[in-house]
N, C-alpha and C. Protein backbone atom coordinates (compact mmCIF):
# COMPACT_ATOMS: atom_id res chain seq x y z
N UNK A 1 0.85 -1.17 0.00
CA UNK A 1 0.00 0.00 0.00
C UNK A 1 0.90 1.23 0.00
N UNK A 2 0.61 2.05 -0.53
CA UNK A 2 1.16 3.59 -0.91
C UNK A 2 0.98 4.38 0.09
N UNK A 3 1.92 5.28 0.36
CA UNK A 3 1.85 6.54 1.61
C UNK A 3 0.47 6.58 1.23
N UNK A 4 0.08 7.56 -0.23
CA UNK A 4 -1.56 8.04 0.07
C UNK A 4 -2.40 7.38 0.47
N UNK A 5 -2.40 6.61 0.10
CA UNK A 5 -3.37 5.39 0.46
C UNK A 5 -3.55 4.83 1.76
N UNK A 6 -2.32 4.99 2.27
CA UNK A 6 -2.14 4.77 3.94
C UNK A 6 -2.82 5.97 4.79
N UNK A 7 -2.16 7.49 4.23
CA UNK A 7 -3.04 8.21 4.98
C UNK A 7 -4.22 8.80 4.43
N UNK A 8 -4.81 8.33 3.29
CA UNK A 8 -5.90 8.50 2.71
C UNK A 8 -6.99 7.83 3.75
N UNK A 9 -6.78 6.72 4.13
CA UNK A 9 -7.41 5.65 4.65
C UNK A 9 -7.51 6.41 6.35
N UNK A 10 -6.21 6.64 6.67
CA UNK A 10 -5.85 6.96 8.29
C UNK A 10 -7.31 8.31 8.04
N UNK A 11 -7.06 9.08 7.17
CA UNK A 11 -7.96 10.32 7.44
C UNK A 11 -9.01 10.03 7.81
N UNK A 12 -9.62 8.97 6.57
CA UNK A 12 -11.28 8.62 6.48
C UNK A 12 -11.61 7.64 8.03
N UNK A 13 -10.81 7.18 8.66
CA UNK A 13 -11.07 6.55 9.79
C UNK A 13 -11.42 7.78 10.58
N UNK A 14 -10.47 8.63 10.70
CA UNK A 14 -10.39 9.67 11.80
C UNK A 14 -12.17 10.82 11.37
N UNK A 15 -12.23 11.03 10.11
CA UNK A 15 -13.30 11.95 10.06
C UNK A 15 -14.35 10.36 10.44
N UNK A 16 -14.80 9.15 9.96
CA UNK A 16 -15.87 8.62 10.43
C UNK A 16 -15.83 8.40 11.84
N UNK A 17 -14.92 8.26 12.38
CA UNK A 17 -15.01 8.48 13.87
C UNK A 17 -15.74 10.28 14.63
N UNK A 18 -15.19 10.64 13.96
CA UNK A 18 -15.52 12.20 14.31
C UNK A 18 -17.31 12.32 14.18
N UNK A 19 -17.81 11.90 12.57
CA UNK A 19 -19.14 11.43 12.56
C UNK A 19 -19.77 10.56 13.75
N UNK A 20 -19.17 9.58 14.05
CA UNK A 20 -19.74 8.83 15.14
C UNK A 20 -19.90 9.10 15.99
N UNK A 21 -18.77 10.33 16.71
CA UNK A 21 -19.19 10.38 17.81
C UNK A 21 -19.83 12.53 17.53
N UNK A 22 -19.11 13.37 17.83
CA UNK A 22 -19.13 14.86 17.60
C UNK A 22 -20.33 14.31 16.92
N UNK A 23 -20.59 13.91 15.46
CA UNK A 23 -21.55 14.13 14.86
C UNK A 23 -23.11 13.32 14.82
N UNK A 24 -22.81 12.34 15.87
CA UNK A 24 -23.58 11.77 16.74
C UNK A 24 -24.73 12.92 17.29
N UNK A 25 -23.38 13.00 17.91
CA UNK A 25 -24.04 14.23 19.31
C UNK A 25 -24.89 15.46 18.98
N UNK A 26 -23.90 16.06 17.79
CA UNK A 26 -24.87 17.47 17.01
C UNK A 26 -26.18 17.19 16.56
N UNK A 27 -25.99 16.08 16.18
CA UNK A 27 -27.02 15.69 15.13
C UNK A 27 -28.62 15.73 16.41
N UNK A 28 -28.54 14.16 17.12
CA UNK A 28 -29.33 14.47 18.28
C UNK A 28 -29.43 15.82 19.42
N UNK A 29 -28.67 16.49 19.15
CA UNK A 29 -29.11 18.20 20.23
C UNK A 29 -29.92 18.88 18.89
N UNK A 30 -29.47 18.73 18.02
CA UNK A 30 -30.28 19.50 16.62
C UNK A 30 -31.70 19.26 17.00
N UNK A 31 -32.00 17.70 16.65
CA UNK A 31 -32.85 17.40 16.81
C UNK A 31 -34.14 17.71 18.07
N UNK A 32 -33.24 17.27 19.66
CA UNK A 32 -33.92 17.95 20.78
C UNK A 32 -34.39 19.52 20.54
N UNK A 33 -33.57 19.98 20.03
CA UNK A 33 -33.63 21.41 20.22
C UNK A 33 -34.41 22.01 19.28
N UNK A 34 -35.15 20.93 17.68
CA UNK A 34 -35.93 21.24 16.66
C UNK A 34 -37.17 20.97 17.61
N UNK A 35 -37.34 20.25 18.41
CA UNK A 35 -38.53 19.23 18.88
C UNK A 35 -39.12 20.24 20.35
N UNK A 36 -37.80 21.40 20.98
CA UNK A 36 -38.40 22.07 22.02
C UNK A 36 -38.69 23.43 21.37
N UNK A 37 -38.15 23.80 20.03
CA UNK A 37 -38.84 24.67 19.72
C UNK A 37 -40.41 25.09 18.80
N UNK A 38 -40.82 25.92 19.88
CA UNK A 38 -42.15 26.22 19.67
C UNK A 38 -42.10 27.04 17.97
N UNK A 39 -41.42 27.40 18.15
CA UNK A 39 -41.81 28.63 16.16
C UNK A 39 -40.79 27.46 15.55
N UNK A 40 -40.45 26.55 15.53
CA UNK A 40 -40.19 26.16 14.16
C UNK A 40 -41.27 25.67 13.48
N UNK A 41 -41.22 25.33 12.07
CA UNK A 41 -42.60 24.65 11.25
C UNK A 41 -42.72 23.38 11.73
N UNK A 42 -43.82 23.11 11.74
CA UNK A 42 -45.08 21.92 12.67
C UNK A 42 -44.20 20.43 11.61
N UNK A 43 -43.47 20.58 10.08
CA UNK A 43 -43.02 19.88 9.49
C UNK A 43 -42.03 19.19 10.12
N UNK A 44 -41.30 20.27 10.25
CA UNK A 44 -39.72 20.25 10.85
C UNK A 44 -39.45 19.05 12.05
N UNK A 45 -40.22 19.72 12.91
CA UNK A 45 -40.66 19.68 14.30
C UNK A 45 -41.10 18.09 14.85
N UNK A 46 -42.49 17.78 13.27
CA UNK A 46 -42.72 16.29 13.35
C UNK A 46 -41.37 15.14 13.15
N UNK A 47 -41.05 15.85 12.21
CA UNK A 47 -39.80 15.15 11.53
C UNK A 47 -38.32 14.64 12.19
N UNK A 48 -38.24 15.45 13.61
CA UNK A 48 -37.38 15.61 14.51
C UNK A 48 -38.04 14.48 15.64
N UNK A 49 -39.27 14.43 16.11
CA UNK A 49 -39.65 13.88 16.65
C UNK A 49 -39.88 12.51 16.34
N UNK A 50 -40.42 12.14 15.00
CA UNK A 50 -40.62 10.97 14.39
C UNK A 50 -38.61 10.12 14.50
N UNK A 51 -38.04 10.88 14.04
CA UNK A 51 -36.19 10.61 14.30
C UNK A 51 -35.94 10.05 15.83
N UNK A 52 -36.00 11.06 16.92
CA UNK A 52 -35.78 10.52 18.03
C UNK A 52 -37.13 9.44 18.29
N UNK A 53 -38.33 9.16 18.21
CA UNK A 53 -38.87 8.30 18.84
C UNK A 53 -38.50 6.76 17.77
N UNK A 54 -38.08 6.64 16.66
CA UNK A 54 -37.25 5.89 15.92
C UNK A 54 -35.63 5.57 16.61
N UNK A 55 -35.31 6.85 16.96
CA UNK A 55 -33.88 5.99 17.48
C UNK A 55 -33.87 5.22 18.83
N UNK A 56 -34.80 5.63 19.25
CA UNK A 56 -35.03 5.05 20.97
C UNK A 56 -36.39 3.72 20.73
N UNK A 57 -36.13 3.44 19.71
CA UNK A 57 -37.09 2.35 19.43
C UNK A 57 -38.61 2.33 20.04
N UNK A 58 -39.15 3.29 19.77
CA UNK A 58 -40.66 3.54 20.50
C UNK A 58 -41.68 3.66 19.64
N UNK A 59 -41.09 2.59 18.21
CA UNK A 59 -41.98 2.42 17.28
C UNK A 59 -42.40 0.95 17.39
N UNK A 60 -41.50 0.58 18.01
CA UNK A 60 -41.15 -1.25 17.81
C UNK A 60 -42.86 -1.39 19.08
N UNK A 61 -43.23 -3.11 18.86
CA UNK A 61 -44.32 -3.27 19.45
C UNK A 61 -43.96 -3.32 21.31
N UNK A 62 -42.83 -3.60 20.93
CA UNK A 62 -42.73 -3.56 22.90
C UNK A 62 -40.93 -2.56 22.80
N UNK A 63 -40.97 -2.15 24.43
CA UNK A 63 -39.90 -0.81 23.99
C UNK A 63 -38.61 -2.09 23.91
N UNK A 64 -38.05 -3.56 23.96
CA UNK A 64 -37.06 -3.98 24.17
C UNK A 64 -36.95 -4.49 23.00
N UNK A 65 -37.36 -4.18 22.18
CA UNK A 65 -38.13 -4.94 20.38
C UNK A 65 -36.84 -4.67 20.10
N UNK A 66 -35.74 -5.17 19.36
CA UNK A 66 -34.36 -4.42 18.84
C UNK A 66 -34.83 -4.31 17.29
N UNK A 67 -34.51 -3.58 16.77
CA UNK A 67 -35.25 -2.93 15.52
C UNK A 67 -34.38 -3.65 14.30
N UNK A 68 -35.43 -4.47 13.77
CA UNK A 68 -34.99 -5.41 12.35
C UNK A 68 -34.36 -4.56 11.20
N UNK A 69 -33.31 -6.01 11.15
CA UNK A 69 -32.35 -5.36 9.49
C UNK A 69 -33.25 -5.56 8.49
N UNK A 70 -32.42 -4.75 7.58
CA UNK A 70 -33.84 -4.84 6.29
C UNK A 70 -34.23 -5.92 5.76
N UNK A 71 -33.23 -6.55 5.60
CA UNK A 71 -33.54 -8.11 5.27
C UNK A 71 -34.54 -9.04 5.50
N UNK A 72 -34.59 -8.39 7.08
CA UNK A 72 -35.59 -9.50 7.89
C UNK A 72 -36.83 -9.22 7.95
N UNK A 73 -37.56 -8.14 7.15
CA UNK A 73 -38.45 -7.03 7.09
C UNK A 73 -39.34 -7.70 6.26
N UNK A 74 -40.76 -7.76 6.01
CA UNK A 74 -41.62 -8.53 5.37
C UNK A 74 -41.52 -6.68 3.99
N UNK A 75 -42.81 -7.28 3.00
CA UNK A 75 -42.43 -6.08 2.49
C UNK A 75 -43.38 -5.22 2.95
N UNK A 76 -44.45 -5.51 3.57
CA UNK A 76 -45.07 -4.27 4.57
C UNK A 76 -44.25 -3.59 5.14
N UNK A 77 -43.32 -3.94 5.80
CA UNK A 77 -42.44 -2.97 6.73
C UNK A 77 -41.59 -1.96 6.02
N UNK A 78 -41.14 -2.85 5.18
CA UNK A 78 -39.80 -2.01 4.09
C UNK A 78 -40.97 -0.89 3.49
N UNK A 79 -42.08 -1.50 3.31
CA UNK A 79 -43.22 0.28 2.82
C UNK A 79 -42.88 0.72 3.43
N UNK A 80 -43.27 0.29 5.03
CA UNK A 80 -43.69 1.67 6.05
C UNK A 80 -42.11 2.21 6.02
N UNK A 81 -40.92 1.25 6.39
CA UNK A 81 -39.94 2.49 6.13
C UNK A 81 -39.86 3.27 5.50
N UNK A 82 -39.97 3.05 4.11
CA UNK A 82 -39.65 3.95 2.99
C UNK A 82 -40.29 5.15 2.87
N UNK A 83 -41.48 4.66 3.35
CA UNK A 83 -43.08 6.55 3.50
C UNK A 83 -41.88 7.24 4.96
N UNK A 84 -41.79 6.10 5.45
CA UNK A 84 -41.31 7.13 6.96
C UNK A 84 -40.06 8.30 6.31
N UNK A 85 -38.80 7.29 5.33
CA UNK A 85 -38.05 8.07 5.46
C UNK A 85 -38.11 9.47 3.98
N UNK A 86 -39.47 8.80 3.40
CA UNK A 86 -39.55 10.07 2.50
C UNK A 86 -40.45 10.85 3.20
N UNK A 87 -41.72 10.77 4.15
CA UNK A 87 -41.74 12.06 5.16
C UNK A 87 -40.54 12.72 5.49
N UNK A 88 -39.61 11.97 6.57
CA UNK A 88 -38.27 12.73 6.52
C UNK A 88 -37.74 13.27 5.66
N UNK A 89 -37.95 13.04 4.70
CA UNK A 89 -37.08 13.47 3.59
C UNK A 89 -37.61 15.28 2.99
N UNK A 90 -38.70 14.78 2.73
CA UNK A 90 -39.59 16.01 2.65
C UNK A 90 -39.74 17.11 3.71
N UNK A 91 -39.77 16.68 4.71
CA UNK A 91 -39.25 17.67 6.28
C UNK A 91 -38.41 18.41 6.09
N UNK A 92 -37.59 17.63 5.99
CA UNK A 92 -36.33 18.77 5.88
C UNK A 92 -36.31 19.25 4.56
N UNK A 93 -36.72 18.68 3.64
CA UNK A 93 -36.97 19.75 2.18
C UNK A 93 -37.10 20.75 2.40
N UNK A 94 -38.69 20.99 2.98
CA UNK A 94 -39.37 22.02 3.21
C UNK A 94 -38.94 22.98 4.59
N UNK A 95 -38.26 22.71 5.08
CA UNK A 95 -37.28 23.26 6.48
C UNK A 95 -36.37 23.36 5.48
N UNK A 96 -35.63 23.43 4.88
CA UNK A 96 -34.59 24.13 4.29
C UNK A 96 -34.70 25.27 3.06
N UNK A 97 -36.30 24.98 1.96
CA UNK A 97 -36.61 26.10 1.46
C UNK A 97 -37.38 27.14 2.07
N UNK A 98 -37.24 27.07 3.47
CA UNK A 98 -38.16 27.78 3.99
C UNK A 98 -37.24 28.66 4.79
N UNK A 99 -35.78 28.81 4.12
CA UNK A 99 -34.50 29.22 4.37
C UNK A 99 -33.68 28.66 5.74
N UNK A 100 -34.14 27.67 6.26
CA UNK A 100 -33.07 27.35 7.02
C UNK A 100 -32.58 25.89 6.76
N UNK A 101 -31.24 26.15 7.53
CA UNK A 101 -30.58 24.85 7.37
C UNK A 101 -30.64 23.78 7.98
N UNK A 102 -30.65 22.56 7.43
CA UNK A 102 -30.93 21.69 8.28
C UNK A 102 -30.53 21.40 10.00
N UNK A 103 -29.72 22.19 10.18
CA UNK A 103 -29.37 22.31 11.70
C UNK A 103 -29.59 23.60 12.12
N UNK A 104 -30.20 24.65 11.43
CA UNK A 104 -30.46 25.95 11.92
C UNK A 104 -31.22 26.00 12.97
């Protein structure tokens, strides 16, 4: 393997770590902080909320449910993901032409 390639590689470890954790963290205070504010759009707001009650598994039928890989997903489910994550998707569409940024 080649210097670049060595620290090409060393970098991309170091920034996905940085994602994992720093960008972990931003990401969920974004979110709290979309979900306690009262004037953001009712879009936004759902969209933040629908995220955290998804990451804390409080969609699943009981709260210790560990949340299935896609694989294991009948294709009812893989729907409901897919509407879920194009609501999301559209959330923040519309939260970002509505001039702010997705973490604004």
């Amino acid at each position: 393997m080649s210097f670049e390639n060595e620290q090409e590689t060393a970098e991309r470890m170091l920034a996905l770590r940085k994602a994992r954790t720093r960008g972990l963290t931003a990401c969920v205070d974004a979110a709290i902080e979309l979900c306690e504010n009262k004037e953001a759009p009712a879009a936004a707001r759902a969209s933040a909320v629908s995220s955290l009650m998804r990451a804390n598994n409080l969609f699943s039928t009981s709260p210790n449910d560990p949340q299935k890989e896609l694989h294991e997903m009948t294709a009812a489910e893989l729907k409901a993901v897919g509407d879920q994550l194009e609501r999301d998707r559209r959330a923040w569409l519309a939260q970002m032409e509505a001039g702010g940024g997705v973490f604004d």
